[in-house]
N, C-alpha and C. Protein backbone atom coordinates (compact mmCIF):
# COMPACT_ATOMS: atom_id res chain seq x y z
N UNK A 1 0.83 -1.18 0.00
CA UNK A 1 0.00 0.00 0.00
C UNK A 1 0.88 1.24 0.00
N UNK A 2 0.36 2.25 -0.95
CA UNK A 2 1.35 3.51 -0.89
C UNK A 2 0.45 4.14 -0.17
N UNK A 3 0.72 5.02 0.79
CA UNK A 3 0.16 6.09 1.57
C UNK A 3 0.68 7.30 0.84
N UNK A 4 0.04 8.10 0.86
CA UNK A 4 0.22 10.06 0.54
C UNK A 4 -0.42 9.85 -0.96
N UNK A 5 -0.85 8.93 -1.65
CA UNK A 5 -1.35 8.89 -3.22
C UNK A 5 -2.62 8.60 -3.47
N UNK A 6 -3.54 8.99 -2.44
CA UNK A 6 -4.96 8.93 -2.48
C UNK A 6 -5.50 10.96 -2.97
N UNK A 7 -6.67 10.69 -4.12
CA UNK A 7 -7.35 11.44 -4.11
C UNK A 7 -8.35 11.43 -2.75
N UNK A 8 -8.82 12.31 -1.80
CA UNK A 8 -10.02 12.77 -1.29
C UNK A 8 -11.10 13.72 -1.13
N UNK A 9 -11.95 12.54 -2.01
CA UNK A 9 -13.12 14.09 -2.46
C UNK A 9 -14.57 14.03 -1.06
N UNK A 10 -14.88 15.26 -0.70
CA UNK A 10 -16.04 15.45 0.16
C UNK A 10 -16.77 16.35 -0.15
N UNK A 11 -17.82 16.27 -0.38
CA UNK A 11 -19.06 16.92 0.03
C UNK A 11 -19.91 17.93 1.12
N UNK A 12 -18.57 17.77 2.10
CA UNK A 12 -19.24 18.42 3.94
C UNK A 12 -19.12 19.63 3.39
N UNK A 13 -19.62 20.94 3.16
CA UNK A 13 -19.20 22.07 2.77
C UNK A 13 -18.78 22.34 4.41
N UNK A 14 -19.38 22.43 5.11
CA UNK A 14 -18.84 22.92 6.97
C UNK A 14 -17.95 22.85 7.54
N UNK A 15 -16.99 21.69 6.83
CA UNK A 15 -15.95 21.13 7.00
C UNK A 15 -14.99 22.44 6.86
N UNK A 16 -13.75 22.52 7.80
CA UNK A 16 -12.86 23.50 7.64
C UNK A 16 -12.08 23.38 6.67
N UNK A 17 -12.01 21.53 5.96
CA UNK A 17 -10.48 21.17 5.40
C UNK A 17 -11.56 21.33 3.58
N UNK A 18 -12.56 21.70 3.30
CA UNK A 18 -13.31 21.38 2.19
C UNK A 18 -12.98 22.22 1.33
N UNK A 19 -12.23 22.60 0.20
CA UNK A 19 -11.85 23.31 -0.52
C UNK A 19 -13.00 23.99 -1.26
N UNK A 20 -14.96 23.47 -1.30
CA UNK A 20 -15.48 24.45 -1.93
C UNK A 20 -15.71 23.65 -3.39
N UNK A 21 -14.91 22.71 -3.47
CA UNK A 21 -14.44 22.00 -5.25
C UNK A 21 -14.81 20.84 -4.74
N UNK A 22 -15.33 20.30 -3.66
CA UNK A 22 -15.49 18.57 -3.29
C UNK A 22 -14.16 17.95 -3.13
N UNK A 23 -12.91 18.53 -2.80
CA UNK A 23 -11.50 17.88 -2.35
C UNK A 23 -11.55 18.65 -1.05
N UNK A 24 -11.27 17.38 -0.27
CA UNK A 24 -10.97 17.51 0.99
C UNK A 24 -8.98 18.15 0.66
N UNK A 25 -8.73 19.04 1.37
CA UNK A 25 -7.04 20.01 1.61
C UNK A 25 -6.30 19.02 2.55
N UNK A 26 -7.14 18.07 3.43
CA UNK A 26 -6.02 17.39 4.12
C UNK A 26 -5.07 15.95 3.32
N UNK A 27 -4.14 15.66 3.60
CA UNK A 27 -3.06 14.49 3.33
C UNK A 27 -3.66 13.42 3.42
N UNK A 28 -4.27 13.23 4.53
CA UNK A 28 -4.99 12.10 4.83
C UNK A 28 -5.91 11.97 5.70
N UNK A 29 -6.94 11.29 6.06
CA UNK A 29 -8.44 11.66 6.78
C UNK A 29 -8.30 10.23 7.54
N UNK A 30 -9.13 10.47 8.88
CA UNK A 30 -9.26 8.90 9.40
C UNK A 30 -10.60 8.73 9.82
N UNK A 31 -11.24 7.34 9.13
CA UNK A 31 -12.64 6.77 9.44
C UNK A 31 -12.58 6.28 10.78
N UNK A 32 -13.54 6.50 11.61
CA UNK A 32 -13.62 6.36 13.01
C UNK A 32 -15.07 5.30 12.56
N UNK A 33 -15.39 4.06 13.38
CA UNK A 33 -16.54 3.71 13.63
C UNK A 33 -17.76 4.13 14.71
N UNK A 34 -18.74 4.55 14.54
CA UNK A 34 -19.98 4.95 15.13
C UNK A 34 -20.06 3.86 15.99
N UNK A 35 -20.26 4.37 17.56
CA UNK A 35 -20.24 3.06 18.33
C UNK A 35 -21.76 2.73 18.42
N UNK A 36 -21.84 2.16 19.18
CA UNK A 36 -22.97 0.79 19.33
C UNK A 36 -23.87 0.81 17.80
N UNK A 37 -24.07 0.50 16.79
CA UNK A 37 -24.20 0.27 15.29
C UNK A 37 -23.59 -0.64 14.32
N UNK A 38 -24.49 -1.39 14.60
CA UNK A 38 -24.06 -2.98 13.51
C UNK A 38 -24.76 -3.28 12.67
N UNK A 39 -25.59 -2.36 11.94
CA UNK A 39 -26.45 -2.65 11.03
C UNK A 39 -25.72 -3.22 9.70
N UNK A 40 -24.53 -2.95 9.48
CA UNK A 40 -23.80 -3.56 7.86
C UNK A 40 -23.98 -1.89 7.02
N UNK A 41 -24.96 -1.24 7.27
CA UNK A 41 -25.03 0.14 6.68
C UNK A 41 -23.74 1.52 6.57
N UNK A 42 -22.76 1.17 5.70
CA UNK A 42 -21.25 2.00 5.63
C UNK A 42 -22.11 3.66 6.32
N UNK A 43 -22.82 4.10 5.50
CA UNK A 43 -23.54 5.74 6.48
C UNK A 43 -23.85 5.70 7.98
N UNK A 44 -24.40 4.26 8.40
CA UNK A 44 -24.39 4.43 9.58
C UNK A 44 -23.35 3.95 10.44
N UNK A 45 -22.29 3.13 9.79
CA UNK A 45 -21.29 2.63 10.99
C UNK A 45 -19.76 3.18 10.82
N UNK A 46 -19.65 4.59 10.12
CA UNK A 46 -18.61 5.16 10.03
C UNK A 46 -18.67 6.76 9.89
N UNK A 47 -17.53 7.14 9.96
CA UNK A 47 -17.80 9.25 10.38
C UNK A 47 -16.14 8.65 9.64
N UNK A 48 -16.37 10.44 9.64
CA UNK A 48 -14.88 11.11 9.05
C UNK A 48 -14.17 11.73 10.40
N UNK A 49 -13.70 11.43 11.28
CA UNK A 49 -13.02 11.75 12.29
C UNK A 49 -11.96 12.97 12.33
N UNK A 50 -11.67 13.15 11.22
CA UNK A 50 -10.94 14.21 10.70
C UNK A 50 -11.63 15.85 10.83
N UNK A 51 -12.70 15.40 10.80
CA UNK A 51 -13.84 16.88 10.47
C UNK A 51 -13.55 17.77 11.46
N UNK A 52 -13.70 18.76 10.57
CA UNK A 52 -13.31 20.14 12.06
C UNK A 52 -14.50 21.13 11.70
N UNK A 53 -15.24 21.88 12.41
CA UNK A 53 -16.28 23.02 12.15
C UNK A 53 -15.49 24.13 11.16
N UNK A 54 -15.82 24.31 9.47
CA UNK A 54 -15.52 25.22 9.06
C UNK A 54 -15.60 26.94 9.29
């Protein structure tokens, strides 16, 4: 696996790191799991941990 060679595109406009263009400005982002949530549903059992209030 190469690390630093990922595109990341988002949607959060609120987001501090959101360039406005759907690219997230940070290097790299980390998925945190939503606790108690086991439905198999990726929207409900993961967040962007990275997010900061724009």
């Amino acid at each position: 696996m190469q690390i630093g060679k990922q595109t990341i595109t988002c949607s959060v406009k609120s987001c501090r790191f959101n360039d406005q263009k759907h690219y997230c400005q940070l290097a790299a982002i980390e998925v945190a799991p939503v606790q108690h949530v086991h439905n198999g549903v990726a929207e409900d059992e993961s967040l962007c941990s990275s997010y900061e209030k724009g």
